[in-house]
Protein backbone atom coordinates (compact mmCIF):
# COMPACT_ATOMS: atom_id res chain seq x y z
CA UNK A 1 0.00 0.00 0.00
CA UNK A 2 1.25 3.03 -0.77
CA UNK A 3 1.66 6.21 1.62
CA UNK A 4 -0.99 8.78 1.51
CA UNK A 5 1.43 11.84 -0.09
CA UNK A 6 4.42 9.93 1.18
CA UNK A 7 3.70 11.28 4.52
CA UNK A 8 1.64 8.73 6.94
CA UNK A 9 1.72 11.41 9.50
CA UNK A 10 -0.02 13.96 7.79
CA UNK A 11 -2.51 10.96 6.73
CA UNK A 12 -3.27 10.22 10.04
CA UNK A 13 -3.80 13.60 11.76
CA UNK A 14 -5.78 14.58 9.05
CA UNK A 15 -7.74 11.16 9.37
CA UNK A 16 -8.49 12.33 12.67
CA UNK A 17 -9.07 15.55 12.59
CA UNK A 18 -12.04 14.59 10.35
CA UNK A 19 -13.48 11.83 12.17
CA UNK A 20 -13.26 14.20 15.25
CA UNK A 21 -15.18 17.34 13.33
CA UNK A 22 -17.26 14.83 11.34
CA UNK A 23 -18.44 13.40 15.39
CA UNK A 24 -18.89 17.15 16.63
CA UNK A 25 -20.91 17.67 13.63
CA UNK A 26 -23.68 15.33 14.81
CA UNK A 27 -24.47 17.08 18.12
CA UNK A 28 -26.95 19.89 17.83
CA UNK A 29 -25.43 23.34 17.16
CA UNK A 30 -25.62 25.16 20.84
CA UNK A 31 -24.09 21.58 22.37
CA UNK A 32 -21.33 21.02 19.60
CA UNK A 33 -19.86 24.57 20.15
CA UNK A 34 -19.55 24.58 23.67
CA UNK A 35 -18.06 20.26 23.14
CA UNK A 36 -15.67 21.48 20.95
CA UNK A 37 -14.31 24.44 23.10
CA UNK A 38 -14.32 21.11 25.81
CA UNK A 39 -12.07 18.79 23.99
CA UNK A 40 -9.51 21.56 22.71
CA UNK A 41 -8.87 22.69 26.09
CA UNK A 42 -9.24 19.44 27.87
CA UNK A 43 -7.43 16.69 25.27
CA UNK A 44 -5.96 18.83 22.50
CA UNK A 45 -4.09 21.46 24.54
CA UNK A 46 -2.41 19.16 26.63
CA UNK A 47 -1.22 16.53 23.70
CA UNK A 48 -0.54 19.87 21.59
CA UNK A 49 1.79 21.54 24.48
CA UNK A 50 -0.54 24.93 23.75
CA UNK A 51 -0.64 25.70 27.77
CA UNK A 52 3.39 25.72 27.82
CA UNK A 53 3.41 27.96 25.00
CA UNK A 54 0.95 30.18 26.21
CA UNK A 55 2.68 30.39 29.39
CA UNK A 56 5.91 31.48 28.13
CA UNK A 57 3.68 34.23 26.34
CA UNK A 58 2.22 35.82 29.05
CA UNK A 59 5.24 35.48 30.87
CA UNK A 60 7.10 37.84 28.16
CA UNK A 61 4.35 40.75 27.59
CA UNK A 62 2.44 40.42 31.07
CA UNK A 63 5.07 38.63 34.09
CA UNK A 64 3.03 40.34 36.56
CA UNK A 65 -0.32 38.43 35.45
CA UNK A 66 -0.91 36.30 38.96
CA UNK A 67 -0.93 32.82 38.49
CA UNK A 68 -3.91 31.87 38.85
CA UNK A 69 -5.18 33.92 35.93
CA UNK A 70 -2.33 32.36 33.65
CA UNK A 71 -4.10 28.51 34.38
CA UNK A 72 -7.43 30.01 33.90
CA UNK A 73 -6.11 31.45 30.74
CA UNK A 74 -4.55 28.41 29.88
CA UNK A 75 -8.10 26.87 29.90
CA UNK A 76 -9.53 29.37 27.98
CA UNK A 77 -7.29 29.89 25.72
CA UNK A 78 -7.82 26.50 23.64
CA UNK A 79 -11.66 26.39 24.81
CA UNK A 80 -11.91 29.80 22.33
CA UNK A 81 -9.53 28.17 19.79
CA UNK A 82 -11.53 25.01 19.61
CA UNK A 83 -15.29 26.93 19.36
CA UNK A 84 -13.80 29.07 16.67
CA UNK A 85 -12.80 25.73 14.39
CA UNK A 86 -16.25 24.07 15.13
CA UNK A 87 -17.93 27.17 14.00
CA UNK A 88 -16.32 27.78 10.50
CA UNK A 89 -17.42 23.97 10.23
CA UNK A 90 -20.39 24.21 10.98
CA UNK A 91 -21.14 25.69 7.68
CA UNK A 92 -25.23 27.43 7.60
CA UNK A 93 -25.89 26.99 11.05
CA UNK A 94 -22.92 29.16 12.21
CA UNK A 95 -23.67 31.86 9.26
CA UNK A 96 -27.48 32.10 10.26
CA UNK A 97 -26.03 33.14 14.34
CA UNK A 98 -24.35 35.46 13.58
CA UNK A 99 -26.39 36.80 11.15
CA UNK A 100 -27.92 39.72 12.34
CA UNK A 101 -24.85 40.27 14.53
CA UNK A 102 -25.30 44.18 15.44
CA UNK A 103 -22.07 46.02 13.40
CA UNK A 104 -21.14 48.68 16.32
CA UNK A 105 -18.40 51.02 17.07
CA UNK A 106 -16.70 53.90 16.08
CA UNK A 107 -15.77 52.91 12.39
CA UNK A 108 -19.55 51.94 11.53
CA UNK A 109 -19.72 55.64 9.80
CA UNK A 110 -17.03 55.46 8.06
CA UNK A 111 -17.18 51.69 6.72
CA UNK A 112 -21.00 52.88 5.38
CA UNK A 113 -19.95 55.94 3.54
CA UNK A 114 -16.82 54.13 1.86
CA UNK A 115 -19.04 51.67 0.79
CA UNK A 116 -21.71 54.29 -0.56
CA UNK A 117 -18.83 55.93 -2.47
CA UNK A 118 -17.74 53.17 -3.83
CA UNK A 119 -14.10 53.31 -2.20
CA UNK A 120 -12.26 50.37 -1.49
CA UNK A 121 -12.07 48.90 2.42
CA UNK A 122 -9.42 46.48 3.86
CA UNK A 123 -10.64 44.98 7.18
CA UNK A 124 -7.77 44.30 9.35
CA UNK A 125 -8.57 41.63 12.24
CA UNK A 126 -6.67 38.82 14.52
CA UNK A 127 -6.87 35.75 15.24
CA UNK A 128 -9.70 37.21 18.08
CA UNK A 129 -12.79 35.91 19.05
CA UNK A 130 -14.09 34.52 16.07
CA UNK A 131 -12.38 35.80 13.05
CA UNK A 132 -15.00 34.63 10.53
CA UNK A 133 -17.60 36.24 12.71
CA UNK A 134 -17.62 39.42 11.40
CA UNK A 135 -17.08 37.95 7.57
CA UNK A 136 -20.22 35.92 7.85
CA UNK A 137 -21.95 38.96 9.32
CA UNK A 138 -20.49 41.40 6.66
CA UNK A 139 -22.10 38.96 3.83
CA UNK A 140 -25.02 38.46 5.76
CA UNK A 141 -26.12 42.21 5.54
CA UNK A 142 -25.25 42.79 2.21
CA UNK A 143 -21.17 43.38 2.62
CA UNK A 144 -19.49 40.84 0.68
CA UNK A 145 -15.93 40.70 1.00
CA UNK A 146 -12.78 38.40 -0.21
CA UNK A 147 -10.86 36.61 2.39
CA UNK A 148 -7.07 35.70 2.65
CA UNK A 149 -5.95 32.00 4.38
CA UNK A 150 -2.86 30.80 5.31
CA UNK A 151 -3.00 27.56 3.96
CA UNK A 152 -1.92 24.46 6.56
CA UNK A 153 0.96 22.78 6.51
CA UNK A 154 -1.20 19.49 5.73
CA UNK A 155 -2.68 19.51 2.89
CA UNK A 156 -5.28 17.20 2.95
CA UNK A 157 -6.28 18.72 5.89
CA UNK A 158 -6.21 22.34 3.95
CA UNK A 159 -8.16 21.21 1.35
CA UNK A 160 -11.70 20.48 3.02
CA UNK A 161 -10.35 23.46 5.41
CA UNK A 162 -10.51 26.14 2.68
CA UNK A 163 -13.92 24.24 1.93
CA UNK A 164 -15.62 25.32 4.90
CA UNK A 165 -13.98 28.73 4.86
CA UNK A 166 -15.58 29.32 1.32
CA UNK A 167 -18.74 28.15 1.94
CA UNK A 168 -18.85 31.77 4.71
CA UNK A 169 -18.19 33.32 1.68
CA UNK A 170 -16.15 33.90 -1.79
CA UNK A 171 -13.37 34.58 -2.98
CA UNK A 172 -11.13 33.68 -0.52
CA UNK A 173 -7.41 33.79 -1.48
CA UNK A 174 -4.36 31.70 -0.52
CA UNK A 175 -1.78 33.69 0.95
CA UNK A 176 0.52 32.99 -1.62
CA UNK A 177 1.50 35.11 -4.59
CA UNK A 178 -0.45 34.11 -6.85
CA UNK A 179 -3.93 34.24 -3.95
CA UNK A 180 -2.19 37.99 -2.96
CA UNK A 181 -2.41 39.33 -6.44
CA UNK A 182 -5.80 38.04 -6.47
CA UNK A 183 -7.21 39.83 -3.49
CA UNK A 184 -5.35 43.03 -4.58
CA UNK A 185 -7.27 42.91 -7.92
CA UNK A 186 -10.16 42.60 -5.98
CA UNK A 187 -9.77 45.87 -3.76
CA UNK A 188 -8.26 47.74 -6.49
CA UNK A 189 -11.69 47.46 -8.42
CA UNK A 190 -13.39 48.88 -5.73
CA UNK A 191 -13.82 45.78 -3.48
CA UNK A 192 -13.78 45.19 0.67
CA UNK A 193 -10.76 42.65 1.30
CA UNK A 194 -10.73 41.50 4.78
CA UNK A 195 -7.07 40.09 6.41
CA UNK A 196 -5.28 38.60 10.11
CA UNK A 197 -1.95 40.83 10.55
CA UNK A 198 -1.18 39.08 14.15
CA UNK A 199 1.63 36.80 13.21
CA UNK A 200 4.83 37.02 12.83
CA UNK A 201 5.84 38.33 9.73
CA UNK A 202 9.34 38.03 8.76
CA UNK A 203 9.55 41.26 6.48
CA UNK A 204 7.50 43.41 8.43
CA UNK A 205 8.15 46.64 10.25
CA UNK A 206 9.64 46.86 13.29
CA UNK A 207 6.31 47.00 15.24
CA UNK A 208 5.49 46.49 18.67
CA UNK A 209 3.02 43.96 20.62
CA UNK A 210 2.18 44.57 24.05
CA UNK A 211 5.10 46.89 24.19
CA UNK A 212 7.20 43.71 23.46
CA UNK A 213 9.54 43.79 19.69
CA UNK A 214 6.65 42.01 17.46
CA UNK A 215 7.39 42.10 13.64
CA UNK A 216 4.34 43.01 11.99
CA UNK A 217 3.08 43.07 8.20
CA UNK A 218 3.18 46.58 6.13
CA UNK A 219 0.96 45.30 3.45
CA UNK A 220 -2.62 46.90 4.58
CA UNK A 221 -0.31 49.97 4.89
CA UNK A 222 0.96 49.47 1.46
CA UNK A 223 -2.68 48.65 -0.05
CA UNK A 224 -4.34 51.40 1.58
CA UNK A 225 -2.37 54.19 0.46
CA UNK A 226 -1.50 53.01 -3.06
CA UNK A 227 -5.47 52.74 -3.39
CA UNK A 228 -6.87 55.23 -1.56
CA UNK A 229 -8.68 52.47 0.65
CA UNK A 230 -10.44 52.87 3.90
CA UNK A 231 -8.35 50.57 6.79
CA UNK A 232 -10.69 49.72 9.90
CA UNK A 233 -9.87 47.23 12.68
CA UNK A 234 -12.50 44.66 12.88
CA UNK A 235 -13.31 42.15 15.74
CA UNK A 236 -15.42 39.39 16.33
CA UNK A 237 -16.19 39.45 20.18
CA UNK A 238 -17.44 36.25 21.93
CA UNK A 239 -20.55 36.88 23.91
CA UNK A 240 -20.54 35.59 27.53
CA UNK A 241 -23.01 32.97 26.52
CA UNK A 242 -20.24 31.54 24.21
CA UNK A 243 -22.26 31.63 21.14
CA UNK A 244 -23.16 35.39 19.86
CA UNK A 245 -20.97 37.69 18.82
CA UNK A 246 -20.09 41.25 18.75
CA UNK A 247 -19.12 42.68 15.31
CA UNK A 248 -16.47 46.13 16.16
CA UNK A 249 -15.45 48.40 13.89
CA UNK A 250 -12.64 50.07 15.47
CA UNK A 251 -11.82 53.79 14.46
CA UNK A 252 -10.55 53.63 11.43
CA UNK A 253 -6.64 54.22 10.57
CA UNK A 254 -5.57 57.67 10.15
CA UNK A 255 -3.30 57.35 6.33
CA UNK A 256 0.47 58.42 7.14
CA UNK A 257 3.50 56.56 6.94
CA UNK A 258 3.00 52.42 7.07
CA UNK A 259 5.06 51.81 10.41
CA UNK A 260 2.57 54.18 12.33
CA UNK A 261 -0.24 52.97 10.41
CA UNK A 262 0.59 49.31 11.10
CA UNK A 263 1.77 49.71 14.61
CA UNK A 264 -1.81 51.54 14.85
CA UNK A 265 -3.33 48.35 14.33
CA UNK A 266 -1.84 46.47 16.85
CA UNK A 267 -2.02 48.91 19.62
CA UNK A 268 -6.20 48.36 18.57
CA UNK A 269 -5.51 45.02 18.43
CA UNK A 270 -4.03 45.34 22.15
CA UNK A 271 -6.64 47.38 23.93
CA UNK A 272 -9.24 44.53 22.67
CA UNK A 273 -7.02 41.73 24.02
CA UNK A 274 -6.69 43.80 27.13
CA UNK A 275 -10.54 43.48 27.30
CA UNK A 276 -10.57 40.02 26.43
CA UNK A 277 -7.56 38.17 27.47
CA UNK A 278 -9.53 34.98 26.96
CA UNK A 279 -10.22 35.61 23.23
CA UNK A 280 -7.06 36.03 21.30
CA UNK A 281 -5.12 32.81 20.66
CA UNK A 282 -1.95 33.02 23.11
CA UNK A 283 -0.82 29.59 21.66
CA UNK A 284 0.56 31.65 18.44
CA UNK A 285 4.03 32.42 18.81
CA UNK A 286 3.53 36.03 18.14
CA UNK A 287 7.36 37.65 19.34
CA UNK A 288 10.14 35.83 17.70
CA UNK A 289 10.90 34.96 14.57
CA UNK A 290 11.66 30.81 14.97
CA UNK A 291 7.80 31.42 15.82
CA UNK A 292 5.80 31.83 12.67
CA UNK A 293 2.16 31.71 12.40
């Protein structure tokens, strides 16, 4: 028999992966959320190592956090992280929840009168919350907007991945070059791109994190100011029953030079964190560069 890609590991995580999702899947929609966010933090964190990881994260930006909050974060943490996978899987039944989630703060003015006018918006959010939340809302009241991915590492698992992040919405692009010049085209012409700009980004500017050296992507920078686009910080924010969400349109970024215009972003980024310690996905190793992604 032969190996699966040549790679039986990738086979079998993938293999599992699916049976787990494809088991989730069969529990009603307000129990399979809440399962999911149950199993991540209580068998895939600790097999994964994601509570050492986000331990020696909080100890770099926030050593003064008392301990106690670090293990409750390292709880919630995953628990967030494995609610936000079930939900892009979950296909119609997560679009039609957050629906009608209400599109609030101070950038709602501005997003509305771009749009009116025709100009072109780039969305700028973080692997927060639910970052599809505010895509699936955006669609859902009449806001349509092309996505960028990173794809995985696995590719079988990638492939029915990017199916269930399509079926939120299309075009979504591949953050390669080929996906970039795609989604470029697409703003250029008038469009409302929406992209994550909280990893580690090898050429980016010299940006900082929760006041901690954190290399950050120039390119909504770049996009905004070569087309005259409108950049707002968006955010999905869990609701404290687990399941609703919170669409925020941050105030949008001023256009200047693109290291204050990126590090703008991720001191909004920071004050929503701040707010919501739980919601933002500690496991990513966000400050070094051996940490990508």
């Amino acid at each position: 028999m032969t190996r699966p890609d040549g790679d039986w590991r990738a086979f079998s995580q993938n293999l599992v992966l699916r049976a787990l999702l494809g088991s989730v899947r069969r529990l009603p929609y307000d129990w399979r959320v809440p399962f999911m966010g149950w199993v991540a933090s209580r068998v895939v964190a600790p097999l994964a190592g994601w509570g050492k990881r986000i331990e020696e994260n909080l100890a770099h930006v926030r050593p003064d956090m008392p301990r106690a909050e670090v293990q409750r974060l390292k709880r919630a943490v995953p628990e967030n992280a494995g609610r936000t996978l079930i939900e892009i899987y979950s296909g119609a039944e997560f679009k039609e929840s957050v629906a009608q989630s209400p599109l609030t703060g101070p950038g709602v003015a501005a997003f509305k009168e771009a749009r009116a006018a025709g100009r072109p918006v780039i969305l700028v959010t973080a692997h927060f919350g639910n970052y599809d939340a505010p895509r699936a809302a955006f669609f859902a009241q009449g806001y349509p907007l092309a996505g960028l991915y990173r794809p995985m590492r696995n590719k079988r698992f990638n492939d029915h991945y990017v199916k269930a992040v399509s079926g939120i919405g299309e075009p979504v692009f591949a953050a390669d070059r080929r996906g970039v010049l795609g989604l470029v085209k697409h703003l250029a012409k008038g469009g409302i791109i929406g992209i994550l700009v909280d990893v580690y980004a090898f050429d980016g500017v010299d940006a900082t994190y929760f006041g901690k050296p954190a290399k950050t992507a120039h390119s909504a920078a770049d996009w905004a100011l070569k087309y005259d686009a409108l950049v707002v910080p968006v955010y999905g924010i869990r609701g404290e029953d687990g399941l609703s969400f919170t669409v925020l349109l941050d105030e949008p970024i001023a256009h200047g030079d693109p290291v204050s215009m990126t590090q703008a972003l991720n001191d909004s980024l920071e004050v929503q964190v701040t707010g919501h310690m739980d919601q933002w996905f500690w496991i990513h190793r966000r400050w070094n560069a051996k940490y990508e992604g």
